[in-house]
C-alpha atoms as a PDB file:
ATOM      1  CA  UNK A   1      -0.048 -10.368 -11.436  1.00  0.00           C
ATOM      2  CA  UNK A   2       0.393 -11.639  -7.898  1.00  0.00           C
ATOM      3  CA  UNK A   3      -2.226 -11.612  -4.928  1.00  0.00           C
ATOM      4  CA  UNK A   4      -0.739 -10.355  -1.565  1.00  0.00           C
ATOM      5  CA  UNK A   5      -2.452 -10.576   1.808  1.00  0.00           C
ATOM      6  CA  UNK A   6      -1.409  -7.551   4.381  1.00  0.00           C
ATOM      7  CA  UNK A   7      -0.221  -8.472   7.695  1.00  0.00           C
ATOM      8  CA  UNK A   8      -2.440  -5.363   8.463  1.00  0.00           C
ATOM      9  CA  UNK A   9      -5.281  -8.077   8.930  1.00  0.00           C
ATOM     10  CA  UNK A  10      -3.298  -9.371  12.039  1.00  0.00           C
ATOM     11  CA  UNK A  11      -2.480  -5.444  13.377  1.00  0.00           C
ATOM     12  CA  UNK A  12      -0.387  -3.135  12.763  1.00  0.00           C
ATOM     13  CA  UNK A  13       1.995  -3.704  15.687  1.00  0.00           C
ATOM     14  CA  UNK A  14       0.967  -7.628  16.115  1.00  0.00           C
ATOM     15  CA  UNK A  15       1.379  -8.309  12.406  1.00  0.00           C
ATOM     16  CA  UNK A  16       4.493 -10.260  12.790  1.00  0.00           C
ATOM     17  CA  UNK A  17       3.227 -12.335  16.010  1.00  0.00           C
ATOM     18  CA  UNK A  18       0.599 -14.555  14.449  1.00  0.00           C
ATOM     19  CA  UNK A  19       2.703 -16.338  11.680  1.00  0.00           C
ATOM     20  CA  UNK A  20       0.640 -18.986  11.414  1.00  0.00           C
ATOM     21  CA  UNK A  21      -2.471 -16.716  10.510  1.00  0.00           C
ATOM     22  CA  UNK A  22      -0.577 -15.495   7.978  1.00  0.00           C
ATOM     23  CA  UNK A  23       0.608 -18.660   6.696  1.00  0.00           C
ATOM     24  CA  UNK A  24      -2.740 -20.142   7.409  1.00  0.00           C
ATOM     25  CA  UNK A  25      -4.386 -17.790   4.853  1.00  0.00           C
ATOM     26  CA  UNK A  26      -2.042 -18.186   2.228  1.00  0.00           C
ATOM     27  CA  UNK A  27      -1.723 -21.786   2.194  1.00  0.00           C
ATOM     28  CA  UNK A  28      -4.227 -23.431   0.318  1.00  0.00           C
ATOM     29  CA  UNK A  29      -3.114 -21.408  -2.835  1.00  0.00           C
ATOM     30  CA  UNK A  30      -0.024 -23.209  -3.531  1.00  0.00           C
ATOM     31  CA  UNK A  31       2.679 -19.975  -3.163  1.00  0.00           C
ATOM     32  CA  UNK A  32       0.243 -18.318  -5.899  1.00  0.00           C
ATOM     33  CA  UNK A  33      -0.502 -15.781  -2.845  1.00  0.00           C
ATOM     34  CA  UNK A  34       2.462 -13.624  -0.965  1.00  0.00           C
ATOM     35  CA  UNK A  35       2.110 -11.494   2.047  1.00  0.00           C
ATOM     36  CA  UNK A  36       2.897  -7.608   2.296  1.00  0.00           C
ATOM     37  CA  UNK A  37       4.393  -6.379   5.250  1.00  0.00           C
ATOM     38  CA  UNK A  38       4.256  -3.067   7.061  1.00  0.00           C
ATOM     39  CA  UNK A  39       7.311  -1.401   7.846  1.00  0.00           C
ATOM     40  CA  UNK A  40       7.911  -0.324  11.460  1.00  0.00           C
ATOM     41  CA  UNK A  41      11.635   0.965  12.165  1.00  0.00           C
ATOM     42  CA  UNK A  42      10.565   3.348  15.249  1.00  0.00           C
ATOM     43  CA  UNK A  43      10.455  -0.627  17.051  1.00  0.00           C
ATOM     44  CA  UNK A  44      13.489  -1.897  17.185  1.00  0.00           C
ATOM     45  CA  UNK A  45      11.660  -5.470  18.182  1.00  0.00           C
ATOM     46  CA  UNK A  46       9.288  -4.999  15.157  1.00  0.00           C
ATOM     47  CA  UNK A  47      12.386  -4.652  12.843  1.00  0.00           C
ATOM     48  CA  UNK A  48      13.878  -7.554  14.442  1.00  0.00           C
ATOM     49  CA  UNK A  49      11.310  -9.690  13.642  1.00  0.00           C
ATOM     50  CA  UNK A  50      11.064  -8.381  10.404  1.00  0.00           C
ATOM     51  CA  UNK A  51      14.946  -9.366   9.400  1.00  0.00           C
ATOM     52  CA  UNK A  52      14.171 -12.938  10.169  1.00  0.00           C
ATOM     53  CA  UNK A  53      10.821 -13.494   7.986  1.00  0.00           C
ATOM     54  CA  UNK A  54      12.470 -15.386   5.459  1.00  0.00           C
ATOM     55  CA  UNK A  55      13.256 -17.738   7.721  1.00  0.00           C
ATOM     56  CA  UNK A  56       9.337 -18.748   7.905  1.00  0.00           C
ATOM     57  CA  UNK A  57       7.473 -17.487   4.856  1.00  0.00           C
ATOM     58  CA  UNK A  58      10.189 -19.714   2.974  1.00  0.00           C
ATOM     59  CA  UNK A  59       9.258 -18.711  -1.270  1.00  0.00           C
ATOM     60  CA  UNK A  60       5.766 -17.073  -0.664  1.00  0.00           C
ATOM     61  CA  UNK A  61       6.075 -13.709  -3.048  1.00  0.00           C
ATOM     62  CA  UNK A  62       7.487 -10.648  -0.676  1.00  0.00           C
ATOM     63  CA  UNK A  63       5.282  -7.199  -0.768  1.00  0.00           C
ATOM     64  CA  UNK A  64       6.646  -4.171   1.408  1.00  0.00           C
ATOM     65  CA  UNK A  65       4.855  -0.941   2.879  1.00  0.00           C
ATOM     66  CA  UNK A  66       7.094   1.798   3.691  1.00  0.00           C
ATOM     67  CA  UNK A  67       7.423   3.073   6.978  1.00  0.00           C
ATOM     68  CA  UNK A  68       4.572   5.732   7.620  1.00  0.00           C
ATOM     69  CA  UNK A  69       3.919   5.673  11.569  1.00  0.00           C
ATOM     70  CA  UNK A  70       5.941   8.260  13.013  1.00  0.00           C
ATOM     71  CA  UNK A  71       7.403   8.909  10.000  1.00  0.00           C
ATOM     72  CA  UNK A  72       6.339  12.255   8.309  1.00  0.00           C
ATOM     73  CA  UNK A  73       6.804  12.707   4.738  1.00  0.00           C
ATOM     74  CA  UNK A  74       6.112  16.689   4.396  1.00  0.00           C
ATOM     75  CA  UNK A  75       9.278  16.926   7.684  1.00  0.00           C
ATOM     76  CA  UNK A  76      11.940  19.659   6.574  1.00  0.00           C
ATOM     77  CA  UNK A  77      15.232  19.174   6.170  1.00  0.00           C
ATOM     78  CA  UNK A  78      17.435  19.819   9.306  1.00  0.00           C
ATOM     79  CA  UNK A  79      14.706  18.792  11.459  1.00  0.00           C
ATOM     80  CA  UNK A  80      14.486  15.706  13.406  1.00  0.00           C
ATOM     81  CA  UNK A  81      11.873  14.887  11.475  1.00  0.00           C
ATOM     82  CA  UNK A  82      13.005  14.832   8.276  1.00  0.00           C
ATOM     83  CA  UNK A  83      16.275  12.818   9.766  1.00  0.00           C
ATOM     84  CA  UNK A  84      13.507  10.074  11.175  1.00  0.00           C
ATOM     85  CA  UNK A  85      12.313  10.044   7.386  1.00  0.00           C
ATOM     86  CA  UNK A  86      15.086   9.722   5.830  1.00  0.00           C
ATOM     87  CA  UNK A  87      16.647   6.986   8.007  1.00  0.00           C
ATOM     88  CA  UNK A  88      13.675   5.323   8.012  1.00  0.00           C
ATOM     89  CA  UNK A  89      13.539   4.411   4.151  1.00  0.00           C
ATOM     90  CA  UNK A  90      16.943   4.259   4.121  1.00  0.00           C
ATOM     91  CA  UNK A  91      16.623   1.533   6.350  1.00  0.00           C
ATOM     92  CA  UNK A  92      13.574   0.127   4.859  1.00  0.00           C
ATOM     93  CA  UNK A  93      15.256   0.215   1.236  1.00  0.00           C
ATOM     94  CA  UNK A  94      18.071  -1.835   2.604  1.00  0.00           C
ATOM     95  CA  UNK A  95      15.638  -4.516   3.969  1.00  0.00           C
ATOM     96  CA  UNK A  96      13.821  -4.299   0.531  1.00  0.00           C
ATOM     97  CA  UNK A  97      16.850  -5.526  -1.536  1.00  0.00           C
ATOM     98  CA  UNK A  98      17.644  -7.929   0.856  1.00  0.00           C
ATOM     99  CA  UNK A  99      14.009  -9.871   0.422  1.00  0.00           C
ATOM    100  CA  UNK A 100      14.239  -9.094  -3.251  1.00  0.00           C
ATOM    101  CA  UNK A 101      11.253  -6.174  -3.150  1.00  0.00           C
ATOM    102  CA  UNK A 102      11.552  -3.969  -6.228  1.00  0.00           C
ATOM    103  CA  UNK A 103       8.914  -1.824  -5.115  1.00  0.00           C
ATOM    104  CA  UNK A 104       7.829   0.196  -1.779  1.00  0.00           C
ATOM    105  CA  UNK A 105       4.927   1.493  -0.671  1.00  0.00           C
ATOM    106  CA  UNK A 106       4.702   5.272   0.314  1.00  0.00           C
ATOM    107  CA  UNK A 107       2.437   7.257   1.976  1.00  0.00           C
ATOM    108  CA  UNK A 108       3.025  11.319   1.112  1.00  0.00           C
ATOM    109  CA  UNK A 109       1.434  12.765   4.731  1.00  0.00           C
ATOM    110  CA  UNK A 110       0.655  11.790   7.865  1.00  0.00           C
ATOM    111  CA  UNK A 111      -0.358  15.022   9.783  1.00  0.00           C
ATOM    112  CA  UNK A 112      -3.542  17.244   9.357  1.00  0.00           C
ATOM    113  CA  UNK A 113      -3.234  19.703   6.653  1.00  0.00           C
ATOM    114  CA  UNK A 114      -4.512  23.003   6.899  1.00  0.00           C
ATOM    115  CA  UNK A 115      -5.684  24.853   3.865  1.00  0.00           C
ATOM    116  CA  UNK A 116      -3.604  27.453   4.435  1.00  0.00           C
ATOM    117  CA  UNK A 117      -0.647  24.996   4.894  1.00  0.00           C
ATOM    118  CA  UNK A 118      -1.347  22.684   1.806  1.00  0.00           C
ATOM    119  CA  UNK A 119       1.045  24.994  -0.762  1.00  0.00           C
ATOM    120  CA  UNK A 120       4.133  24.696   1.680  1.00  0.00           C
ATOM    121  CA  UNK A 121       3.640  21.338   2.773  1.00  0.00           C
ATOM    122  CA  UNK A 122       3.174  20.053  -0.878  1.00  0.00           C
ATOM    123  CA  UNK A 123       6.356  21.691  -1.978  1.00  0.00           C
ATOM    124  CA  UNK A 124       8.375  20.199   0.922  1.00  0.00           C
ATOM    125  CA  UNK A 125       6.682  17.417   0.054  1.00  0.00           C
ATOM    126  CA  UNK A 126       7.823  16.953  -3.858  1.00  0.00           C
ATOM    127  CA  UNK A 127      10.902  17.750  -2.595  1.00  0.00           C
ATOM    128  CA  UNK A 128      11.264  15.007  -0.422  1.00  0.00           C
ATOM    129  CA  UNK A 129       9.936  12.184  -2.831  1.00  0.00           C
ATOM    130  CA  UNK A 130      12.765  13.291  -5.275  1.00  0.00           C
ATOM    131  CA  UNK A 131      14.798  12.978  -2.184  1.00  0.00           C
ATOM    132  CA  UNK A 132      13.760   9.344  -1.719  1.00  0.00           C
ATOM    133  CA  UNK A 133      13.535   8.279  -5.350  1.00  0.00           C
ATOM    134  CA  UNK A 134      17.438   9.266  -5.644  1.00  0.00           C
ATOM    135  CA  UNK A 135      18.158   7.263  -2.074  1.00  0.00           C
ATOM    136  CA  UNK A 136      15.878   4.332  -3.195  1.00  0.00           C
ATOM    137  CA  UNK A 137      17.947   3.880  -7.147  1.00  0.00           C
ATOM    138  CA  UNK A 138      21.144   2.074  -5.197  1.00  0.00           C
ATOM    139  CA  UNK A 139      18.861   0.093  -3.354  1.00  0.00           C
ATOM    140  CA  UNK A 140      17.388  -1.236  -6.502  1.00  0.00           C
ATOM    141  CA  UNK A 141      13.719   0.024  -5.322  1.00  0.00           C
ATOM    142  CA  UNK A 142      11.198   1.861  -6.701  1.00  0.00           C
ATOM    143  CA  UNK A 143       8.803   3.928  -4.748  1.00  0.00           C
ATOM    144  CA  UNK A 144       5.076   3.409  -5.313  1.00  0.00           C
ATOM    145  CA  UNK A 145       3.232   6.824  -4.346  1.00  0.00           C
ATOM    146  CA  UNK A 146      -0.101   5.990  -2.636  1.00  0.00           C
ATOM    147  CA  UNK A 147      -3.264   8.218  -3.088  1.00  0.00           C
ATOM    148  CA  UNK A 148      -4.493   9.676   0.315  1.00  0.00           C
ATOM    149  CA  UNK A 149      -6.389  12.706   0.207  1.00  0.00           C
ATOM    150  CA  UNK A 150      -8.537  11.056   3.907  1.00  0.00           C
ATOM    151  CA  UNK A 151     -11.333  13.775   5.062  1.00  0.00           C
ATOM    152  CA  UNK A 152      -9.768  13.152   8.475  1.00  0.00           C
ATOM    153  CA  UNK A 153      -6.376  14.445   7.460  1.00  0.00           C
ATOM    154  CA  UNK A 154      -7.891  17.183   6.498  1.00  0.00           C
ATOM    155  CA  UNK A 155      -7.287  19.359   3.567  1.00  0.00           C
ATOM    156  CA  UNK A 156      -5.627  16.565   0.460  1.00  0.00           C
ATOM    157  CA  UNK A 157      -2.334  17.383   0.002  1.00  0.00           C
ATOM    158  CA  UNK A 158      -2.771  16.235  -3.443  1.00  0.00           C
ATOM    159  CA  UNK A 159      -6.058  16.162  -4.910  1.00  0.00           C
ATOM    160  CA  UNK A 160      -6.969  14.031  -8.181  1.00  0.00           C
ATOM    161  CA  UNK A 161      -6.038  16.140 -10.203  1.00  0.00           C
ATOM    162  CA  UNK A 162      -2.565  16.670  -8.516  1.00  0.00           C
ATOM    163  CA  UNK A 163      -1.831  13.385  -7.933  1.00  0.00           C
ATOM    164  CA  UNK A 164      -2.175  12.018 -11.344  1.00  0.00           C
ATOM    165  CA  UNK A 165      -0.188  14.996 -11.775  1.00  0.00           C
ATOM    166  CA  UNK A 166       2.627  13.421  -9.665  1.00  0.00           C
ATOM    167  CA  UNK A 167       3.463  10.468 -12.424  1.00  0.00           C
ATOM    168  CA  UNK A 168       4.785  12.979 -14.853  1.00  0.00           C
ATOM    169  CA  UNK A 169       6.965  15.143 -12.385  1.00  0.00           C
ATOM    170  CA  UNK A 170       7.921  11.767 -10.784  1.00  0.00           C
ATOM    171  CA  UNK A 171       9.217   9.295 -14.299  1.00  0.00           C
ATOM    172  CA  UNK A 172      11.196   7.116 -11.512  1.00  0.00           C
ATOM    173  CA  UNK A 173       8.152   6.793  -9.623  1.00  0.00           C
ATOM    174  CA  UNK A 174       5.025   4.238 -10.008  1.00  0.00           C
ATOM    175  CA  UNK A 175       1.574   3.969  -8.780  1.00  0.00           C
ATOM    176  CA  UNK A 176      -0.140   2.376  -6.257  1.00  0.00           C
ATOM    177  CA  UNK A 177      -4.180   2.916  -6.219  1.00  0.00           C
ATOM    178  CA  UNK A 178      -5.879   2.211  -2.808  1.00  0.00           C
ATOM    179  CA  UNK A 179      -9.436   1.189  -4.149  1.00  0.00           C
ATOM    180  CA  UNK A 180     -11.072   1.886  -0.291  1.00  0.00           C
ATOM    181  CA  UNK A 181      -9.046   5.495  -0.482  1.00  0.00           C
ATOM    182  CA  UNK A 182     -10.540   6.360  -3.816  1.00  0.00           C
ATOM    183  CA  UNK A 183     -14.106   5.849  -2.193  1.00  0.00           C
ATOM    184  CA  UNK A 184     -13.615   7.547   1.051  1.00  0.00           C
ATOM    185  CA  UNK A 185     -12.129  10.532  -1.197  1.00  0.00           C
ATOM    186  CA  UNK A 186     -14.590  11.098  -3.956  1.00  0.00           C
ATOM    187  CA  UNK A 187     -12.361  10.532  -6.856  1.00  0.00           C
ATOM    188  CA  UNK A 188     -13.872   8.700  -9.949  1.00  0.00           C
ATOM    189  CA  UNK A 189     -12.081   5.083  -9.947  1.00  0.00           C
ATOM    190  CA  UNK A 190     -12.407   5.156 -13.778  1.00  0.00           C
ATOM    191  CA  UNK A 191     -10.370   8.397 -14.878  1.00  0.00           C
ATOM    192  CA  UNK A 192      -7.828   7.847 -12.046  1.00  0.00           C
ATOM    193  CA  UNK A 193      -7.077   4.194 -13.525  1.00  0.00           C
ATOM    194  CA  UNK A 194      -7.668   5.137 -16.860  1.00  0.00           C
ATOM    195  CA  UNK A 195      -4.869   8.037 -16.719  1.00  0.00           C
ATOM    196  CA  UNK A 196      -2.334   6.303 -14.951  1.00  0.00           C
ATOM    197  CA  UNK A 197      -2.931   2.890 -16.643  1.00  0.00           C
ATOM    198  CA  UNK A 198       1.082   2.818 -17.550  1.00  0.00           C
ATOM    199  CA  UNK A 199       2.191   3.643 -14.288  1.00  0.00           C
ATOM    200  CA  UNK A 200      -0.270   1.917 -11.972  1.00  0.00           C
ATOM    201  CA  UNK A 201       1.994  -1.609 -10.472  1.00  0.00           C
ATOM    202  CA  UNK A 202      -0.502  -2.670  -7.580  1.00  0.00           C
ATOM    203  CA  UNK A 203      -3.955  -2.264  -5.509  1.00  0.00           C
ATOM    204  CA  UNK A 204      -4.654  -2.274  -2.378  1.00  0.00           C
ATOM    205  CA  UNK A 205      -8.018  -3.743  -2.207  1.00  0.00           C
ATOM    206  CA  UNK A 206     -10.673  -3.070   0.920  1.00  0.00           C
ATOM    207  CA  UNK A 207     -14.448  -1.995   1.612  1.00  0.00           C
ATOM    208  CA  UNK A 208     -15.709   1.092   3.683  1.00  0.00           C
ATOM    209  CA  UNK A 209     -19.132   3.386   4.369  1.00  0.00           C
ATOM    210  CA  UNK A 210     -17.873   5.901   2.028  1.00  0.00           C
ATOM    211  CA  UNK A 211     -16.843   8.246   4.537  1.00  0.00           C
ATOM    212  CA  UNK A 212     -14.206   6.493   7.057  1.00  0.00           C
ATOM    213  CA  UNK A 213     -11.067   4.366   6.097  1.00  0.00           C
ATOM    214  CA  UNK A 214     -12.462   1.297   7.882  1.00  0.00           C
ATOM    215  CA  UNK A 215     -10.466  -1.535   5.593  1.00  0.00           C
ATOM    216  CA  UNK A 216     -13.121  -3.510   5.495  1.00  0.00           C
ATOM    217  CA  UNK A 217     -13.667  -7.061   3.628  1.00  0.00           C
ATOM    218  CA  UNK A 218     -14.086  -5.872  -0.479  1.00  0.00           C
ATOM    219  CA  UNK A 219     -17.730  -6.703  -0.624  1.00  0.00           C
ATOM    220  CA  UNK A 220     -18.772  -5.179   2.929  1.00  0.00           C
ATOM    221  CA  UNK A 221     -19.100  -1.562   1.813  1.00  0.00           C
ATOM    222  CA  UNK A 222     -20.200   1.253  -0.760  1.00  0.00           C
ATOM    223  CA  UNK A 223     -17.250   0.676  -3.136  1.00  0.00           C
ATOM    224  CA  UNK A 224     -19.124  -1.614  -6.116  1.00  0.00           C
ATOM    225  CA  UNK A 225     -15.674  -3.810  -6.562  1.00  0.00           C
ATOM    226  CA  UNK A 226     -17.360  -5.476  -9.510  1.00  0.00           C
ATOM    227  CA  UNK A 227     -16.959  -2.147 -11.461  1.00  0.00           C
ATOM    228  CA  UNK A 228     -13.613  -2.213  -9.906  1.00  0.00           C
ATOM    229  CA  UNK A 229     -12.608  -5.573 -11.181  1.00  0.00           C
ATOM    230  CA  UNK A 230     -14.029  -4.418 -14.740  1.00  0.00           C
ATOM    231  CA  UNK A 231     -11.913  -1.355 -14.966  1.00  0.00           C
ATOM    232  CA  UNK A 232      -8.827  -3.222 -13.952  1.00  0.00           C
ATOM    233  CA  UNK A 233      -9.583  -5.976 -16.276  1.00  0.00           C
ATOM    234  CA  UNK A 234      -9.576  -3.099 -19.009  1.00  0.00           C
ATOM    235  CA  UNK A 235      -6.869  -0.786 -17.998  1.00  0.00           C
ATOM    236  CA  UNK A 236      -4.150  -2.888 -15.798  1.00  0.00           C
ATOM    237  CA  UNK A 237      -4.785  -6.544 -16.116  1.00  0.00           C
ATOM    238  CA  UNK A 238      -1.349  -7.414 -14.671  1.00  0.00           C
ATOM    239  CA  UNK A 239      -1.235  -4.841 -11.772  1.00  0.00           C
ATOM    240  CA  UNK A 240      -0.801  -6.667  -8.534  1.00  0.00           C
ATOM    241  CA  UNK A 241      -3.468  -7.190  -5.828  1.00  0.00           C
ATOM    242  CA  UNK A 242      -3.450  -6.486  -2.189  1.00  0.00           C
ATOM    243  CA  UNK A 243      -6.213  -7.447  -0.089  1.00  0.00           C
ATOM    244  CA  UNK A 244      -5.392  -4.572   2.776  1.00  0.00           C
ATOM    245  CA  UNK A 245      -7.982  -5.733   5.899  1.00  0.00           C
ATOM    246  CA  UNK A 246      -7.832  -4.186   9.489  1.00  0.00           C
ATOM    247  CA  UNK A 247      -7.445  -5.973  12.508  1.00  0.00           C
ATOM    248  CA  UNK A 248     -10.592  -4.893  14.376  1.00  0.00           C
ATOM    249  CA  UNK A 249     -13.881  -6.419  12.313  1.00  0.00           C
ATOM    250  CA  UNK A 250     -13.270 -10.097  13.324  1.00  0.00           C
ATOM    251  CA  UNK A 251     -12.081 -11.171   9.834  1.00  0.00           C
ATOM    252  CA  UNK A 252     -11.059 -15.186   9.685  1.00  0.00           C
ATOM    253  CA  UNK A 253      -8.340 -16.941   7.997  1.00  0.00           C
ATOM    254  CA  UNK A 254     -11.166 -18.522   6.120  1.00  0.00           C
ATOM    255  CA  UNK A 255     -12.805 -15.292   5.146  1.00  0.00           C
ATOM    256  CA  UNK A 256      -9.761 -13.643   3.409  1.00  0.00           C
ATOM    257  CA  UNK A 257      -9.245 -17.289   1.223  1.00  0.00           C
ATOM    258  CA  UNK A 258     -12.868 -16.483   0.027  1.00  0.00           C
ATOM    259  CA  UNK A 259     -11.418 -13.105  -0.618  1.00  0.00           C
ATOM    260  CA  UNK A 260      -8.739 -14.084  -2.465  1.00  0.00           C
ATOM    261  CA  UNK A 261     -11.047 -16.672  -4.612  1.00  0.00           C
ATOM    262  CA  UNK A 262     -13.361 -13.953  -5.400  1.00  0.00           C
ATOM    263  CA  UNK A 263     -10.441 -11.870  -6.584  1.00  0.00           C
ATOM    264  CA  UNK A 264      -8.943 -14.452  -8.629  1.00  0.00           C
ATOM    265  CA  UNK A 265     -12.312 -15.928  -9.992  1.00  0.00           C
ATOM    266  CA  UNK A 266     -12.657 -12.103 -11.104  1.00  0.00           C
ATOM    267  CA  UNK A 267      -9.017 -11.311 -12.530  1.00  0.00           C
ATOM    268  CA  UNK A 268      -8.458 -14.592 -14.230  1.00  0.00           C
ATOM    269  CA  UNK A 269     -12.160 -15.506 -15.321  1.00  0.00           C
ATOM    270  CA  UNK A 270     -12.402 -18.847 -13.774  1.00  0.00           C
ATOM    271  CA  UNK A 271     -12.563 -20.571 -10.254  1.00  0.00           C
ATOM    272  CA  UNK A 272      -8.667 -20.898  -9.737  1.00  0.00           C
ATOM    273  CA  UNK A 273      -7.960 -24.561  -8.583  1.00  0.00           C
ATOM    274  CA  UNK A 274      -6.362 -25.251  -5.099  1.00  0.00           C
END
């Protein structure tokens, strides 16, 4: 199990410009806590700064989000879109074995869904995971599909039911729950971790109203993370942890290490020393 801090915290297009927060947050836990990093490749300056992280998070554990702004996921093949999605990860998977990142992040949608679209766009979409899962083998990357289903994208593409669904279609695939997803959603947190249990590798870990996708701090919201921490005690006790914070509530360096303490006090059972 390994704690990762999203650059998210410092914004989605500034992530890679305040190093030292980054480092800053990380830093009193001795390289016990890595940093995940959003994928950008429509910036060209984004990606540049991207090749050269290893130059200053030196051994710090390496998380990565695939691309998913501008890049659409449901896109059909011979469009430009699906050619911006396919480069994309292609280009992302490269970068991935490169920092030594078995997994990726994926997001299946971006754009609103219709309910008389869903059917089409979910086929297109199956098809295209398969599509990535066969670019992603050479790479030496697995992709982890990411629950959505947001009210403001409207109609899920998957629902529960259909995404748990996803893990047997998808054997090459794994699973990556986002806890403050689940909430905005609806879904019960106990039979979606309880099913996929064997497939589930990571969290990403944030707070919200219940009804927008706010990334808030884990104990400023509706989601009760104590019954969270319980359930992945009992199901997934060496799934990874993301704490996945937006840019825009005024969150410290110092608040995420209390974050991460909490989260390690809870996962471990004890305090963990500095």
């Amino acid at each position: 199990m390994t704690v990762y801090i999203s650059n998210l915290v410092a914004g989605l297009d500034k992530g890679l410009d305040h190093t030292e927060l980054l480092l800053e947050m990380t830093r009193p836990f001795g390289g016990r806590v890595g940093i995940e990093f959003f994928i950008h490749t429509y910036s060209e300056a984004y990606m540049e700064r991207m090749e050269r992280i290893g130059e200053w998070v030196g051994k710090l554990p390496l998380a990565l989000h695939g691309p998913f702004l501008h890049v659409e996921a449901t896109s059909a093949p011979g469009t430009a879109e699906y050619g911006v999605l396919t480069a994309s990860y292609g280009r992302a998977f490269a970068l991935a074995q490169r920092f030594g990142c078995g997994h990726m992040v994926f997001h299946d949608h971006e754009r609103f869904v219709r309910p008389e679209q869903k059917m089409d766009l979910q086929a297109q979409c199956l098809e295209n995971i398969g599509e990535l899962i066969r670019l992603a083998k050479p790479w030496g990357v697995r992709l982890l599909l990411e629950n959505l289903a947001l009210p403001v994208k409207g109609t899920p593409l998957f629902d529960q039911e259909e995404y748990i669904g996803l893990f047997d279609r998808f054997p090459d695939a794994d699973c990556l729950i986002d806890v403050g997803h689940l909430g905005v959603a609806g879904w019960d947190m106990e039979t979606v971790i309880g099913s996929l249990a064997g497939r589930i590798t990571g969290y990403h870990l944030h707070n919200n109203s219940g009804t927008d996708d706010s990334h808030r701090r884990i104990r400023d919201g509706v989601i009760d993370y104590d019954r969270f921490f319980r359930l992945y005690r009992a199901y997934t006790p060496s799934a990874d942890l993301t704490l996945e914070y937006g840019d825009n509530h005024g969150i410290t360096a110092g608040d995420v290490q209390q974050d991460v303490e909490d989260v390690l006090e809870h996962v471990l059972g004890e305090r963990p020393a500095k």
